[in-house]
N, C-alpha and C. Protein backbone atom coordinates (compact mmCIF):
# COMPACT_ATOMS: atom_id res chain seq x y z
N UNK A 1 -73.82 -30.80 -27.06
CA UNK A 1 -74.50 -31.60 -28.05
C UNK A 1 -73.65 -31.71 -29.30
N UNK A 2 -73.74 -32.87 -29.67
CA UNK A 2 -73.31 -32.74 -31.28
C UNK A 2 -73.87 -32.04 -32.77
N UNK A 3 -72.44 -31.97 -33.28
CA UNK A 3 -73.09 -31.03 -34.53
C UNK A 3 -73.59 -31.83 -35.35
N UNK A 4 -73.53 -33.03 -35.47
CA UNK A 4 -73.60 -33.76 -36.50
C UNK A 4 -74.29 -35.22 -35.43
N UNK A 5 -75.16 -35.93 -35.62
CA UNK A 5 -75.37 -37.34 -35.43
C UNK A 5 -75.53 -38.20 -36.12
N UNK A 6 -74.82 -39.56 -35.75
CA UNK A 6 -74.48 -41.18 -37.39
C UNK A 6 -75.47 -41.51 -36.65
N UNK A 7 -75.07 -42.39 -37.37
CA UNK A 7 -76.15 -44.25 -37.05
C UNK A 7 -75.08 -44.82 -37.60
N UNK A 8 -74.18 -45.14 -36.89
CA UNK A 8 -73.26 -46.24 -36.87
C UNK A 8 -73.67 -48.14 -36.09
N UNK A 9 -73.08 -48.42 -36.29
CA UNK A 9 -73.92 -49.74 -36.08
C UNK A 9 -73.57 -50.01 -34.53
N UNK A 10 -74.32 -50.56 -33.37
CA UNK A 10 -74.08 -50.47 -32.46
C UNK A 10 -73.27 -51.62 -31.80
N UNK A 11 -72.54 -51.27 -30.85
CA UNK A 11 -71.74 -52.50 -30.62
C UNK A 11 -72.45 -53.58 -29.90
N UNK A 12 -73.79 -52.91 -28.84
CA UNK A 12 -74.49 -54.05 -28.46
C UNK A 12 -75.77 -53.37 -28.75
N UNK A 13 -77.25 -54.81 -27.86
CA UNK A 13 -78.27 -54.21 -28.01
C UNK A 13 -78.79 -54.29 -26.44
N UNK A 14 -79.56 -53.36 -25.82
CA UNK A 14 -79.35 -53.15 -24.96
C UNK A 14 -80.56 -53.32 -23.85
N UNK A 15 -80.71 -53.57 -23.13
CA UNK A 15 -81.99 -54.74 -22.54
C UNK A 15 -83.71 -53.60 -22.22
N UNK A 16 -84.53 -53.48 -23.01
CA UNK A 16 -85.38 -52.90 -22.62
C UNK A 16 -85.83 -52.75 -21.41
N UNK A 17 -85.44 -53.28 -20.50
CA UNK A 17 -86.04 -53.36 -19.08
C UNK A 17 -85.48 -52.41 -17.91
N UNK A 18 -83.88 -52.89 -18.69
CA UNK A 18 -83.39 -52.27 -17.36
C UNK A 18 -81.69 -51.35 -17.95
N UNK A 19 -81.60 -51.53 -19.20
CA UNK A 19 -81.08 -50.23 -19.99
C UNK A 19 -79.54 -51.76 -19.90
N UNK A 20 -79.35 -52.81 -19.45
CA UNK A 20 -78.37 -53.34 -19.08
C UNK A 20 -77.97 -53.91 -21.24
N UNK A 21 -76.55 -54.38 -20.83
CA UNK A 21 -75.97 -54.77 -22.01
C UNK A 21 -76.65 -56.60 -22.35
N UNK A 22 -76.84 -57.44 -23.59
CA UNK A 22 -77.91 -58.06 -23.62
C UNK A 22 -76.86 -58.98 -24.72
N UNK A 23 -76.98 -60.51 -24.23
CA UNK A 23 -76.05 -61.51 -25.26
C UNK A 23 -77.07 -62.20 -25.80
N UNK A 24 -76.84 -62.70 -27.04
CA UNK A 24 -77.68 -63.23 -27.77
C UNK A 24 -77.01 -64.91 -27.64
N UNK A 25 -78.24 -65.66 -27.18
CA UNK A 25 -78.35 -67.16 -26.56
C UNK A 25 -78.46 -67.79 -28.34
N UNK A 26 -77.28 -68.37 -28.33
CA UNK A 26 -77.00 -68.99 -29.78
C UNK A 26 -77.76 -70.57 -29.92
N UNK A 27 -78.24 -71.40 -29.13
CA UNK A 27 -78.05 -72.60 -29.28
C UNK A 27 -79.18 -72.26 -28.97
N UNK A 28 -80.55 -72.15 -28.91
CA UNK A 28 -81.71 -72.00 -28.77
C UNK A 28 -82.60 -71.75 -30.34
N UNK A 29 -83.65 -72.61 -30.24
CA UNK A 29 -84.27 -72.56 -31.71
C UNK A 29 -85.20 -71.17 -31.44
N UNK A 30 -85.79 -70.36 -30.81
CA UNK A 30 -86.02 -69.39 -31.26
C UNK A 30 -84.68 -68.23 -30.36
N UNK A 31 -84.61 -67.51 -31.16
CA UNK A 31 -83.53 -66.69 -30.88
C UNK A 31 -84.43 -65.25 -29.43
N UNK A 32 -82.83 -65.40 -28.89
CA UNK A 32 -83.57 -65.02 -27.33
C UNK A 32 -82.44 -64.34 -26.93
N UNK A 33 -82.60 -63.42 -26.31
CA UNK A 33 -81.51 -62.29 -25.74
C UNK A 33 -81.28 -62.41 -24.22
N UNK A 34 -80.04 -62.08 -22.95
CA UNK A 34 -80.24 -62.32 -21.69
C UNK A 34 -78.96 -60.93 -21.61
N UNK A 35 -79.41 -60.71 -20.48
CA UNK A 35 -78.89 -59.29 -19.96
C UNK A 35 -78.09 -59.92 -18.59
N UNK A 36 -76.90 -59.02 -18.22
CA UNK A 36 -76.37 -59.77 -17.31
C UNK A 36 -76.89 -59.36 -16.15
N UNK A 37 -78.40 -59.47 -15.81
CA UNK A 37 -79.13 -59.02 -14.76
C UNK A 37 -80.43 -60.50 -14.69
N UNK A 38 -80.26 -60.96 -15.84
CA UNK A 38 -81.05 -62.35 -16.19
C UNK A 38 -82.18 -61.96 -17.06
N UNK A 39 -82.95 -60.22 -17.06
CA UNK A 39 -84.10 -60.65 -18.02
C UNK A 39 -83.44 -61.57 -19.68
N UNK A 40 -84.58 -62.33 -20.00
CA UNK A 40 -84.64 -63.25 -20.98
C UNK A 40 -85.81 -62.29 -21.50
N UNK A 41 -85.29 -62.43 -22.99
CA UNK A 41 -86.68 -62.02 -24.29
C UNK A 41 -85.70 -62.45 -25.30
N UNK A 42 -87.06 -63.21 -26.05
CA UNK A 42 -87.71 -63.55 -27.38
C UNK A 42 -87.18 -62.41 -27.76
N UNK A 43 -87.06 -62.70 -29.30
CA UNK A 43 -86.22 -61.68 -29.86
C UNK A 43 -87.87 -60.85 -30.57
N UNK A 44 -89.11 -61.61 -30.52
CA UNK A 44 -90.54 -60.36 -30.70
C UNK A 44 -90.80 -60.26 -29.32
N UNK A 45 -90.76 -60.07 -28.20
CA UNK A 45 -90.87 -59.79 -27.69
C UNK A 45 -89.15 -58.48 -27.17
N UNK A 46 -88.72 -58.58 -27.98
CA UNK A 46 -87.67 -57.59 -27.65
C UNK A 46 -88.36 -56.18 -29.26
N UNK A 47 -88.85 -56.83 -29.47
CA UNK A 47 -89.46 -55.28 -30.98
C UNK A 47 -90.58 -54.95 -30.24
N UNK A 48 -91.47 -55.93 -29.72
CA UNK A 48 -92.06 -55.06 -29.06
C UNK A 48 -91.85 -54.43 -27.66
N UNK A 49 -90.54 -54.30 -27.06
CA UNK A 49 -90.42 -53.35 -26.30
C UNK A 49 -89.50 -52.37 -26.64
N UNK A 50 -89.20 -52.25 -27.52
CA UNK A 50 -88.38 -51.48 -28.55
C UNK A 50 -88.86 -50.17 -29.11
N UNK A 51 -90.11 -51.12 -29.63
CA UNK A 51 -91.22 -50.10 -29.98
C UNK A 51 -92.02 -49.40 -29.15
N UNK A 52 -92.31 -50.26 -27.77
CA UNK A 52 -93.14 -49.28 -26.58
C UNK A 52 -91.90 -47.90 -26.05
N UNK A 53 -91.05 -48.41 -26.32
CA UNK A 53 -89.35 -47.71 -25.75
C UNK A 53 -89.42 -46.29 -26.55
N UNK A 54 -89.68 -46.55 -27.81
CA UNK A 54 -89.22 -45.45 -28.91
C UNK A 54 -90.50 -44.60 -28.84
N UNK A 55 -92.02 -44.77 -28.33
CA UNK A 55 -92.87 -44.19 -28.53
C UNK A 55 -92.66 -43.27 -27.14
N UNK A 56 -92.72 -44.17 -25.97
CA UNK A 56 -92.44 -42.91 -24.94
C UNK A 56 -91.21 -41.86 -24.84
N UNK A 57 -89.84 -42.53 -25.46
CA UNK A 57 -89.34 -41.38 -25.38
C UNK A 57 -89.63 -40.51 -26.35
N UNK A 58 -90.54 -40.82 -27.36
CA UNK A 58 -90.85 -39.72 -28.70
C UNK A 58 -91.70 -38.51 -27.79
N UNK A 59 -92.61 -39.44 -27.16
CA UNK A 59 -93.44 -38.56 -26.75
C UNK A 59 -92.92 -37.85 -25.38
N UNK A 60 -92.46 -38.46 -24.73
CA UNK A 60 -91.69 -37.23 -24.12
C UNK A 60 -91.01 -36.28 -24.19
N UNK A 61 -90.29 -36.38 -25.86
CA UNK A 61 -89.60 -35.04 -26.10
C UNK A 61 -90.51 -34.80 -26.83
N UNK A 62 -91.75 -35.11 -27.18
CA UNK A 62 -92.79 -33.74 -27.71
C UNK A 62 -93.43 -33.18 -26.34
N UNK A 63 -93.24 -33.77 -25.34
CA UNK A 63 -93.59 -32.84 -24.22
C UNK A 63 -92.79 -31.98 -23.99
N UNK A 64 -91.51 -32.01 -23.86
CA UNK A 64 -90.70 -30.82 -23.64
C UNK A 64 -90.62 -29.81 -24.57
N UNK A 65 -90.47 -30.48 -25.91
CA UNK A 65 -90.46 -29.64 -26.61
C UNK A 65 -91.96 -28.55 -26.51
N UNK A 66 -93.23 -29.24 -26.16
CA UNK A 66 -94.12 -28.18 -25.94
C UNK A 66 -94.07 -27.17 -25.08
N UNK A 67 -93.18 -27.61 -23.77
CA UNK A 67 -93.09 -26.48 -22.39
C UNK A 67 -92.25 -25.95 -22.86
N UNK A 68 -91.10 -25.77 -23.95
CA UNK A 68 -89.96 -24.85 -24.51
C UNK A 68 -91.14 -23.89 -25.13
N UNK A 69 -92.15 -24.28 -26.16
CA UNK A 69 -92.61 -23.22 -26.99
C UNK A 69 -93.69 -22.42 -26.01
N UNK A 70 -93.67 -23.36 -24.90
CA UNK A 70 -94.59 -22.35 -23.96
C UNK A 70 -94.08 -21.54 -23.02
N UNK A 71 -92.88 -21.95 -22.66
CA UNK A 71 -91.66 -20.69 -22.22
C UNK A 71 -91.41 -19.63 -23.12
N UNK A 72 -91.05 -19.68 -24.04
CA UNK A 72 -91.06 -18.69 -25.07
C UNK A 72 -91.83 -18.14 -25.63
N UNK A 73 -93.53 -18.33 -25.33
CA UNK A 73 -94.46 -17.16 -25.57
C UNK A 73 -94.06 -16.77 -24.10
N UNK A 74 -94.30 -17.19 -22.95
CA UNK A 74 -94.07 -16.26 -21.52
C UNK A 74 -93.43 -15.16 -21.77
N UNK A 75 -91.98 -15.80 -22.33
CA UNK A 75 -90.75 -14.66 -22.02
C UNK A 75 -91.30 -13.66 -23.12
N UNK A 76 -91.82 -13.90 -23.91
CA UNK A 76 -92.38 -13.05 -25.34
C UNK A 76 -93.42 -12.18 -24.69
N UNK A 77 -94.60 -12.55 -23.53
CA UNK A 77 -95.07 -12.21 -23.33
C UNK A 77 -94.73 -10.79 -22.36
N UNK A 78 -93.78 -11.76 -21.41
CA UNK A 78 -93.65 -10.45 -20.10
C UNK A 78 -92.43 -9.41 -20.75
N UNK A 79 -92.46 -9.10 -22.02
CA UNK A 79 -91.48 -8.67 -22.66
C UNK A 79 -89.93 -8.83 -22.16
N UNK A 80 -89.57 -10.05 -22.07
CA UNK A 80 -87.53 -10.41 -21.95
C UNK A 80 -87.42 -9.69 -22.86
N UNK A 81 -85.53 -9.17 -22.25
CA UNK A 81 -85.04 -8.86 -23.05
C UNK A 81 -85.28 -10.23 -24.97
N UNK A 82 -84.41 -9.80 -25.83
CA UNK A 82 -83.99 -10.54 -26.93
C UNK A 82 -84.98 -11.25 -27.84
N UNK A 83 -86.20 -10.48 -28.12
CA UNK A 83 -87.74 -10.54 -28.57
C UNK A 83 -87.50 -11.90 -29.90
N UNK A 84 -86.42 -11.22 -31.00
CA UNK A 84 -85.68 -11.97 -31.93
C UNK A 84 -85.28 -13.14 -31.81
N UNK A 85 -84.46 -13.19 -30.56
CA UNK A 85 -83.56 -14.52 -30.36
C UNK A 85 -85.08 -15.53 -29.67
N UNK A 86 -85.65 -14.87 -29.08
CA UNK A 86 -86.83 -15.97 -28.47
C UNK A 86 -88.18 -16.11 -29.99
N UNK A 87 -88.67 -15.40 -29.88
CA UNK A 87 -89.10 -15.81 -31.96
C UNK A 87 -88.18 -16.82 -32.93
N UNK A 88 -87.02 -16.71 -33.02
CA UNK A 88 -86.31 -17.98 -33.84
C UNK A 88 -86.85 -19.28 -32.81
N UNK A 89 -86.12 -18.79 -31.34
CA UNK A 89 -86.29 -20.80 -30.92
C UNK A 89 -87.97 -21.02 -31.13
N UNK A 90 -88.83 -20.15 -30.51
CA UNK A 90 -90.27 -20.51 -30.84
C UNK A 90 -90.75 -21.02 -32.22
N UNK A 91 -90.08 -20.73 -33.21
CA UNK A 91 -89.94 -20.56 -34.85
C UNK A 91 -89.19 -22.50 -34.98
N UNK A 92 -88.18 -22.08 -34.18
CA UNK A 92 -87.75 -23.73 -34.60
C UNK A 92 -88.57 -24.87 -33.92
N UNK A 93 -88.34 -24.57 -32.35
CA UNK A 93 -89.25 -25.47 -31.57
C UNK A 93 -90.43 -25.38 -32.24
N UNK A 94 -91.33 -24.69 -32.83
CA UNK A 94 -92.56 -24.92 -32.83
C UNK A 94 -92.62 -25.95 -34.08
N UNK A 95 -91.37 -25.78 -35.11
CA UNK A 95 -91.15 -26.81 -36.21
C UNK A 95 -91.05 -28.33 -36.18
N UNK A 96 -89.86 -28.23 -34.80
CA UNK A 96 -89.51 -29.92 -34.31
C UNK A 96 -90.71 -30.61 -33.88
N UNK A 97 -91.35 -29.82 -33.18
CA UNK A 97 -92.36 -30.32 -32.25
C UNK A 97 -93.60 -30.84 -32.99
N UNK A 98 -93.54 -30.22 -34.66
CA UNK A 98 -94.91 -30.42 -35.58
C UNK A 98 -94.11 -31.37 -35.81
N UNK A 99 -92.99 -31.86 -36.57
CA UNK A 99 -92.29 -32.71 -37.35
C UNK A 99 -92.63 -34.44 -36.53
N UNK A 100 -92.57 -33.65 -35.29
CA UNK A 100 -92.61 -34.92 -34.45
C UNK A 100 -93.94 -35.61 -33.96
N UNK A 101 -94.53 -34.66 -34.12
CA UNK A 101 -95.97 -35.21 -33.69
C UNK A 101 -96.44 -35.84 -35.25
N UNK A 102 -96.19 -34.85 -36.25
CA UNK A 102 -96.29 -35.99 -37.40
C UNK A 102 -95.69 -37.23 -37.63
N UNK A 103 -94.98 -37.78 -36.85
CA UNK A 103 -94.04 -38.77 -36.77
C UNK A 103 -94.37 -39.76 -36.05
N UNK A 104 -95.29 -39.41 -34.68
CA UNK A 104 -95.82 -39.70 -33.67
C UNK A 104 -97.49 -40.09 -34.60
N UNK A 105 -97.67 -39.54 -35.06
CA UNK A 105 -99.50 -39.92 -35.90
C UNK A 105 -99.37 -40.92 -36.72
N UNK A 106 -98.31 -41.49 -37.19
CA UNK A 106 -98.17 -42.30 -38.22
C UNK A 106 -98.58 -43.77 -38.00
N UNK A 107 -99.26 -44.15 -38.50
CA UNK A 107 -99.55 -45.33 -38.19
C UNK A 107 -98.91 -46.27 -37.87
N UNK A 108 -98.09 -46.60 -39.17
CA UNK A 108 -97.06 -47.90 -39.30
C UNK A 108 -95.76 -47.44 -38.71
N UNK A 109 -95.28 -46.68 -37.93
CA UNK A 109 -94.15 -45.61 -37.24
C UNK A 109 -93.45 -47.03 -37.15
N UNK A 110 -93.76 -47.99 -36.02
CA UNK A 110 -92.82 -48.69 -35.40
C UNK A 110 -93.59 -49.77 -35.17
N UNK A 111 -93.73 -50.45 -36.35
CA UNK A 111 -94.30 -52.14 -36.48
C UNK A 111 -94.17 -53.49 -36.00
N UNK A 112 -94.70 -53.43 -34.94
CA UNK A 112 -94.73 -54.81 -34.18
C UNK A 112 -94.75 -56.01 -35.46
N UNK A 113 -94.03 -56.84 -34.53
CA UNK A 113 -94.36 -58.36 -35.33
C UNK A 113 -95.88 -58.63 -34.69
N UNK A 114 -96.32 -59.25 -36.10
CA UNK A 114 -97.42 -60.53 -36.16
C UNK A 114 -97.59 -61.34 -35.54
């Protein structure tokens, strides 16, 4: 993993459907994206799968992150070795996992167009 993660600007955008690379159709009055697999989207119809995109994988890493903090009462439980080292990750995981579900409750998180 990295120590550090940007947000550098991306070189493409990338087709909600099927993860493929996505050209933007210039000569068209509403602006429309095509993947070299053929899906076509509207460029609101590309936020809103953007946004269905960003909520499941949110919520899937608050699922994992929940079976980590529930591994780590186990191992806490059946006394593992390294009582310390499993208390910090439970200590952090149990942090990410609030951070994220607060993130996840937010209303306006990831705002569809009108």
């Amino acid at each position: 993993m990295s120590e550090e993660y940007v947000l550098d600007r991306p070189t493409s955008l990338t087709c909600p459907e099927c993860g493929g690379a996505l050209a933007k159709i210039e000569d068209d009055l509403i602006p429309k994206y095509v993947c070299h697999i053929g899906h076509v989207l509207t460029s609101e119809a590309m936020l809103d799968a953007q946004a269905e995109r960003i909520e499941t994988t949110l919520t899937s890493a608050l699922a994992i992150l929940n079976e980590r903090r529930e591994l780590c009462r186990q191992l806490l439980q059946d006394a593992v070795n390294e009582p310390g080292r499993l208390e910090g990750i439970l200590a952090e995981t149990t942090a990410t996992a609030e951070d994220l579900r607060k993130l996840l409750n937010r209303q306006e998180r990831f705002p569809t167009p009108t």
